[in-house]
N, C-alpha and C. Protein backbone atom coordinates (compact mmCIF):
# COMPACT_ATOMS: atom_id res chain seq x y z
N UNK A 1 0.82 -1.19 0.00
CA UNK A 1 0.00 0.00 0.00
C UNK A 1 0.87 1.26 0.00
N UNK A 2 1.78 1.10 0.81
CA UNK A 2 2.51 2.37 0.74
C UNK A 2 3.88 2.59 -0.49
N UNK A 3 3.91 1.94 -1.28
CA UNK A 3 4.35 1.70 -2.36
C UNK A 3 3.59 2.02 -3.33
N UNK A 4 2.52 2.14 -3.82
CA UNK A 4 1.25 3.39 -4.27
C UNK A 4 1.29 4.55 -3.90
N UNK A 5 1.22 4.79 -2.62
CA UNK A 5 1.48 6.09 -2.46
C UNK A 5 2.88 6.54 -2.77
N UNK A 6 4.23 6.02 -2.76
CA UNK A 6 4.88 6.07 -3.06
C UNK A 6 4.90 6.65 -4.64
N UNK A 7 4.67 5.61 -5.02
CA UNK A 7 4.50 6.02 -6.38
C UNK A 7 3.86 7.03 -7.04
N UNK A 8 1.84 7.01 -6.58
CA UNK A 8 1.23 7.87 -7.04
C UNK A 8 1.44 9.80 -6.55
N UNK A 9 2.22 9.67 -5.88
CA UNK A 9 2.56 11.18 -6.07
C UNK A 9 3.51 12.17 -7.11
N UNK A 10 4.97 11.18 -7.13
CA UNK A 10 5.33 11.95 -8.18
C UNK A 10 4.77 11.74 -9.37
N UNK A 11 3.82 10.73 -9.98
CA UNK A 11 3.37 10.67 -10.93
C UNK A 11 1.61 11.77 -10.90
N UNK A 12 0.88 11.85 -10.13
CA UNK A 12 0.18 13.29 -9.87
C UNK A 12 1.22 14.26 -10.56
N UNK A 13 2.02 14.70 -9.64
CA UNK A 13 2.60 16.06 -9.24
C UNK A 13 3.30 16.28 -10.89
N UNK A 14 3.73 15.26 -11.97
CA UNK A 14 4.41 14.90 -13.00
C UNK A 14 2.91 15.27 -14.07
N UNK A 15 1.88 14.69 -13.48
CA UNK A 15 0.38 15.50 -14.53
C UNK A 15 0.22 16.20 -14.37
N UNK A 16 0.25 16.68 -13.51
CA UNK A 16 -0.39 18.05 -13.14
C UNK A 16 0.16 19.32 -13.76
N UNK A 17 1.88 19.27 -13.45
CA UNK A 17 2.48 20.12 -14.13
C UNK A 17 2.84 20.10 -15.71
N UNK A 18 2.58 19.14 -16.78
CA UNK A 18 2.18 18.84 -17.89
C UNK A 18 1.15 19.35 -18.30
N UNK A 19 -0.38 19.46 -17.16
CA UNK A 19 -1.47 19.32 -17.87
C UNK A 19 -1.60 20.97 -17.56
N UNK A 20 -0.89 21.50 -16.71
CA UNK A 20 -0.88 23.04 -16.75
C UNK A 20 0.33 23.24 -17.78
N UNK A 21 1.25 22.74 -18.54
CA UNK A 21 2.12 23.58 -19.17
C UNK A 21 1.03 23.76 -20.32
N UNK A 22 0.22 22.64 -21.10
CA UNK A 22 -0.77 22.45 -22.09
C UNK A 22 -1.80 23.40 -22.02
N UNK A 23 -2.03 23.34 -21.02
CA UNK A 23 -3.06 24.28 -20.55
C UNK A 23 -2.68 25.86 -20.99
N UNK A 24 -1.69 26.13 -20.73
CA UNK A 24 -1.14 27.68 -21.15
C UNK A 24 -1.12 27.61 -22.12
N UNK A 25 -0.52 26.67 -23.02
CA UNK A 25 -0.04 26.51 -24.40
C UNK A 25 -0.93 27.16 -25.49
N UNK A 26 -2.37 26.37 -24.93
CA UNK A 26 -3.38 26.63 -25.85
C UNK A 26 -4.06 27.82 -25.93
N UNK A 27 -4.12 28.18 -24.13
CA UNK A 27 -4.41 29.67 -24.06
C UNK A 27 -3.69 30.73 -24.12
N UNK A 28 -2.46 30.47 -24.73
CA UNK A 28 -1.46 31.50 -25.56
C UNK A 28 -1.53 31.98 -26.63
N UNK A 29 -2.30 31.25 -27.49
CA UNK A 29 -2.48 31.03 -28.88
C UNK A 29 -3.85 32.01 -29.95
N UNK A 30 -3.43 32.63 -30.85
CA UNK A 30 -4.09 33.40 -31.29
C UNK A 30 -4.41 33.29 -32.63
N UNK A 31 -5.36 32.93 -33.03
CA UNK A 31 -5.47 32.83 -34.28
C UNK A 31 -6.41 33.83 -35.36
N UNK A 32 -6.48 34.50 -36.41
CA UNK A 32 -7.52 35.27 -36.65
C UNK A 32 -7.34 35.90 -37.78
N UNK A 33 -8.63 36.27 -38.28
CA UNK A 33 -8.70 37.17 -39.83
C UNK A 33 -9.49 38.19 -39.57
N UNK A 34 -8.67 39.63 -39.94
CA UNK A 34 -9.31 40.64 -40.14
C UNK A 34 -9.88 40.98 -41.47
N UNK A 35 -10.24 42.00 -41.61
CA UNK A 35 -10.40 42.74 -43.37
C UNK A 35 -9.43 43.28 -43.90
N UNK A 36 -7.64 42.73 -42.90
CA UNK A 36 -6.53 43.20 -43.57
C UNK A 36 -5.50 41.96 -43.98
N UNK A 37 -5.89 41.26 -42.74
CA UNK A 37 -4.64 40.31 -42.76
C UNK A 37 -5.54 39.27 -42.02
N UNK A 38 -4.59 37.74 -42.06
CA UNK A 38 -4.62 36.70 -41.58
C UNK A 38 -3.28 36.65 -40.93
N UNK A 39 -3.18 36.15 -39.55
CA UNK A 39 -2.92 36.34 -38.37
C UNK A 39 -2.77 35.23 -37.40
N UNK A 40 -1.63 34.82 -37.19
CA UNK A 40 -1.38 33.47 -36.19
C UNK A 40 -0.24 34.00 -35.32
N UNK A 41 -0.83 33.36 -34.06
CA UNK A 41 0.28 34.06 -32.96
C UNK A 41 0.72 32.85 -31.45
N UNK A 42 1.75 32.49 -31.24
CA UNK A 42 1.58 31.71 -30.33
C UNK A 42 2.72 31.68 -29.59
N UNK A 43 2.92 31.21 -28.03
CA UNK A 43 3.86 31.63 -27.37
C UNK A 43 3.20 31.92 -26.31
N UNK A 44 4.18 31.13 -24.84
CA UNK A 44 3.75 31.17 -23.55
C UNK A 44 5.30 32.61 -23.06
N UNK A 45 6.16 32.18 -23.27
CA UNK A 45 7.23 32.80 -22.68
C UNK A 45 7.49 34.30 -24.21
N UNK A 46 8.31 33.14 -24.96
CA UNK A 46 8.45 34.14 -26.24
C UNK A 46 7.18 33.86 -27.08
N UNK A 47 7.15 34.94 -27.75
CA UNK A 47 5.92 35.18 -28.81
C UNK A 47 6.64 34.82 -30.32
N UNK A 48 5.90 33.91 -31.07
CA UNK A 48 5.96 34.28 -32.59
C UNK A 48 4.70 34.36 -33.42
N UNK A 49 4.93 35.43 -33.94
CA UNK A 49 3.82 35.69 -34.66
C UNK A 49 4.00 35.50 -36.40
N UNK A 50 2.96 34.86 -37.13
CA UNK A 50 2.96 34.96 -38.42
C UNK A 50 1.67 35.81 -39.05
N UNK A 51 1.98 36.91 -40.22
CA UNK A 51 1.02 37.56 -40.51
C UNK A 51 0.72 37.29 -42.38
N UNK A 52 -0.22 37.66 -42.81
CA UNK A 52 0.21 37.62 -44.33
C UNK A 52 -1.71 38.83 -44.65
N UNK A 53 -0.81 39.39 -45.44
CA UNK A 53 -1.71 40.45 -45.89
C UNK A 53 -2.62 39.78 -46.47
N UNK A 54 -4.01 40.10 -46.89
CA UNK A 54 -5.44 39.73 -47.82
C UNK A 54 -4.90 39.24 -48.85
N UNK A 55 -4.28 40.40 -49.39
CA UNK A 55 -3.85 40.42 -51.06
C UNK A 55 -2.88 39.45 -51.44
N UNK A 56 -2.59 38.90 -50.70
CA UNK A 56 -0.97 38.43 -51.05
C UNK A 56 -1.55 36.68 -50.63
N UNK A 57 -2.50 36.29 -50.51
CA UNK A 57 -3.12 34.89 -50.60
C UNK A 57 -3.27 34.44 -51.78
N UNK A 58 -2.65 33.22 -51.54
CA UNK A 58 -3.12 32.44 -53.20
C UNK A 58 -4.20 30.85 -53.19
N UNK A 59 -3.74 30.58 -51.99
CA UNK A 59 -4.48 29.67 -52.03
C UNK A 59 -5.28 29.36 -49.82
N UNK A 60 -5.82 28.84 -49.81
CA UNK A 60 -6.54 27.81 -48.61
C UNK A 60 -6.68 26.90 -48.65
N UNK A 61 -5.54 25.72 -48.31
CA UNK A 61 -5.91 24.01 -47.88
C UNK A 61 -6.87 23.47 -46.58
N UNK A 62 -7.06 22.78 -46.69
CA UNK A 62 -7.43 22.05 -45.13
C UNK A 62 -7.05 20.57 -45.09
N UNK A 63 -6.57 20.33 -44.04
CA UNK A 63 -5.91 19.27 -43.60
C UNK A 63 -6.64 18.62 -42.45
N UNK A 64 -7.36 17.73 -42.67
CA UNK A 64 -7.99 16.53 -41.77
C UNK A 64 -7.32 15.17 -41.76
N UNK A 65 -7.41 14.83 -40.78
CA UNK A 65 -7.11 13.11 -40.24
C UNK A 65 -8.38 12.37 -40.22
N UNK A 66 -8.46 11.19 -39.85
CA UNK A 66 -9.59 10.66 -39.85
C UNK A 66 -10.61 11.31 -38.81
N UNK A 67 -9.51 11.23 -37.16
CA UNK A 67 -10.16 12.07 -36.06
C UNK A 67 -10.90 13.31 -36.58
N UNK A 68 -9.93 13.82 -36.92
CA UNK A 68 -10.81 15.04 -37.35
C UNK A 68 -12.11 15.27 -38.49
N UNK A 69 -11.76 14.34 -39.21
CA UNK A 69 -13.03 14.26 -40.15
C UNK A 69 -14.42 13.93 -39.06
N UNK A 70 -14.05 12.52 -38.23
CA UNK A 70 -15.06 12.61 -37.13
C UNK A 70 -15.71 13.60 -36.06
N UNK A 71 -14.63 14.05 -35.80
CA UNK A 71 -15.20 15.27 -34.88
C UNK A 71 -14.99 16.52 -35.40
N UNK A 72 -14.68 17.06 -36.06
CA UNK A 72 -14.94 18.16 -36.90
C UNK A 72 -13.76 19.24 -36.63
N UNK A 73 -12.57 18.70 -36.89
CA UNK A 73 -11.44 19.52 -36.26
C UNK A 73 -10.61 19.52 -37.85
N UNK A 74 -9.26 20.44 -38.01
CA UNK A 74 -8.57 20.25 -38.49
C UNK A 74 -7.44 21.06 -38.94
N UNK A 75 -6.66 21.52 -40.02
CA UNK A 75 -5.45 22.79 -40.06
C UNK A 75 -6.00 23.46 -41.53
N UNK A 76 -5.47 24.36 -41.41
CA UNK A 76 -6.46 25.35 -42.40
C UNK A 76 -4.86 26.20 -42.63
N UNK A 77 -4.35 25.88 -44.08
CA UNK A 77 -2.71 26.40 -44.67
C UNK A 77 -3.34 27.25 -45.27
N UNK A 78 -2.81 28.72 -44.94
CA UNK A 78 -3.06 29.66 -46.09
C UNK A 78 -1.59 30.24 -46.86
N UNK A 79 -1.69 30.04 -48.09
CA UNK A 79 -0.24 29.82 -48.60
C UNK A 79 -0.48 31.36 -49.84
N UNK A 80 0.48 32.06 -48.91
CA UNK A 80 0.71 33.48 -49.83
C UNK A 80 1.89 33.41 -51.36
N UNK A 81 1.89 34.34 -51.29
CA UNK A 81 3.35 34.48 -52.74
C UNK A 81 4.59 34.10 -52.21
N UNK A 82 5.38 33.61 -53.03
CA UNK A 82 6.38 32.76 -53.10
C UNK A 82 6.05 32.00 -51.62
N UNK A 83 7.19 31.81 -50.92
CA UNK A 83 7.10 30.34 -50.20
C UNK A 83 6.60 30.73 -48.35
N UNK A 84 5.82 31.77 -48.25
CA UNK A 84 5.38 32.11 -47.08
C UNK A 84 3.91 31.34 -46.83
N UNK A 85 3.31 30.58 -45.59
CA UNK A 85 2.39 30.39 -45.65
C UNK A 85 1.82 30.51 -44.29
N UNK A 86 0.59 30.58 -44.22
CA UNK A 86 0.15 30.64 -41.95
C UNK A 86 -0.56 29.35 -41.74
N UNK A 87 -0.37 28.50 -40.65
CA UNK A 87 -1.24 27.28 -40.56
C UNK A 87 -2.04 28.03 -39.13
N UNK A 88 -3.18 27.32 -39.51
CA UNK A 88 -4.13 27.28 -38.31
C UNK A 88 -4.29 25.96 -37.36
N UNK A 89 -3.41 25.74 -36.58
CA UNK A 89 -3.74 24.36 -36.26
C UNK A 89 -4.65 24.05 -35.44
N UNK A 90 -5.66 22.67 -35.48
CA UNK A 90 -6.87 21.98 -34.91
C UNK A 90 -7.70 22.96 -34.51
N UNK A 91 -8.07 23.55 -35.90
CA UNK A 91 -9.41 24.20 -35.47
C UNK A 91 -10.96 23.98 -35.69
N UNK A 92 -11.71 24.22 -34.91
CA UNK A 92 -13.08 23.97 -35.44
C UNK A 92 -13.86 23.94 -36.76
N UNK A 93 -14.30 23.30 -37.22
CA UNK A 93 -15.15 23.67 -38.64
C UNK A 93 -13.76 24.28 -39.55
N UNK A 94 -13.31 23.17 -40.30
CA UNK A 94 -12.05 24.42 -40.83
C UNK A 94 -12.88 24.41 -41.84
N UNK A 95 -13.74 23.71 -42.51
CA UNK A 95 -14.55 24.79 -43.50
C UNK A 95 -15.15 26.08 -43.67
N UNK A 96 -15.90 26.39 -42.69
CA UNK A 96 -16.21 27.65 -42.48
C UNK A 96 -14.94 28.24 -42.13
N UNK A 97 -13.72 27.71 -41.64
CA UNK A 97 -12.92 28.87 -41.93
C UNK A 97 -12.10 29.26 -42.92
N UNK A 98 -12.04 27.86 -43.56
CA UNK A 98 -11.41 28.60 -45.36
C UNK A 98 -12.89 28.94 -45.97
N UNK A 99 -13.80 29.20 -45.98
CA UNK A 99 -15.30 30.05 -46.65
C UNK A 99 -14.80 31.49 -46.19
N UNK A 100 -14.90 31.72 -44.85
CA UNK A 100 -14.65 33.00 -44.28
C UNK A 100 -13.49 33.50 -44.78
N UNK A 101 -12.43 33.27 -45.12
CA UNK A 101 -11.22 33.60 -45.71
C UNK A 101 -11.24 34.19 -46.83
N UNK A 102 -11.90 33.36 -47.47
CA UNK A 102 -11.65 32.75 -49.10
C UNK A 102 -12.77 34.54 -49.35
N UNK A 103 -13.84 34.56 -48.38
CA UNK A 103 -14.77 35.65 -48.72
C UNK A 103 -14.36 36.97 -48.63
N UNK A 104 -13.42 37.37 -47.35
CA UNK A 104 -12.81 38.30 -47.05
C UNK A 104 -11.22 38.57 -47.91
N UNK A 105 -10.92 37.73 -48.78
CA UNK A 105 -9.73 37.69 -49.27
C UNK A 105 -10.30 38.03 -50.88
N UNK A 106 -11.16 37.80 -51.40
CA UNK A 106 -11.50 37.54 -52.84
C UNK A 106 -13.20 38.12 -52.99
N UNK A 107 -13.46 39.25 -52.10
CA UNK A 107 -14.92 39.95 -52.28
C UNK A 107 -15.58 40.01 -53.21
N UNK A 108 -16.84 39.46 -52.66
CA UNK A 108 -17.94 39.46 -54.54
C UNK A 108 -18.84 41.11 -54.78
N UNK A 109 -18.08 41.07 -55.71
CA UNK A 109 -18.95 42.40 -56.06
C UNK A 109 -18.48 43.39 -56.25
């Protein structure tokens, strides 16, 4: 019995601080499209940010796994001129978010 407890603490104390580094990770993370730019930002300590103007988009992929085809997750590449591109990783509905893109990048009318 006390060989469990033994054990089960540093392995707690070993989740816990994992499941809070993750925890920040995600709530560091910024992702987003204005009516100027598309916009990815992420970083707990240092920040990196990737930006790419409207105009300068050429294309929107989306990238699903099977998981994600099931639950409705996935990465959304927006790939500008020459070899710059922004990924969106595991996001909701990435359809509606290459629609929303694709609308604000290429306006009808």
């Amino acid at each position: 019995m006390v060989l469990w407890i033994v054990l089960a603490i540093p392995t707690l104390g070993i989740t816990l601080i994992l499941a809070l580094y993750e925890f920040l990770r995600l709530r560091s993370i910024e992702q987003g499209v204005t009516n100027k730019r598309v916009i990815y930002k992420k970083g707990i300590v240092s920040r990196n940010s990737e930006e790419m103007k409207l105009n300068s988009i050429e294309t929107v992929e989306i990238h699903q796994g099977i998981l994600g085809r099931v639950f409705g997750f996935g990465d959304v590449t927006v790939t500008g001129r020459g070899l710059s591109n922004v990924v969106f990783k595991t996001v909701d509905d990435p359809m509606a978010v290459k629609r929303k893109i694709e609308s604000v990048s290429n306006p009808v009318g």
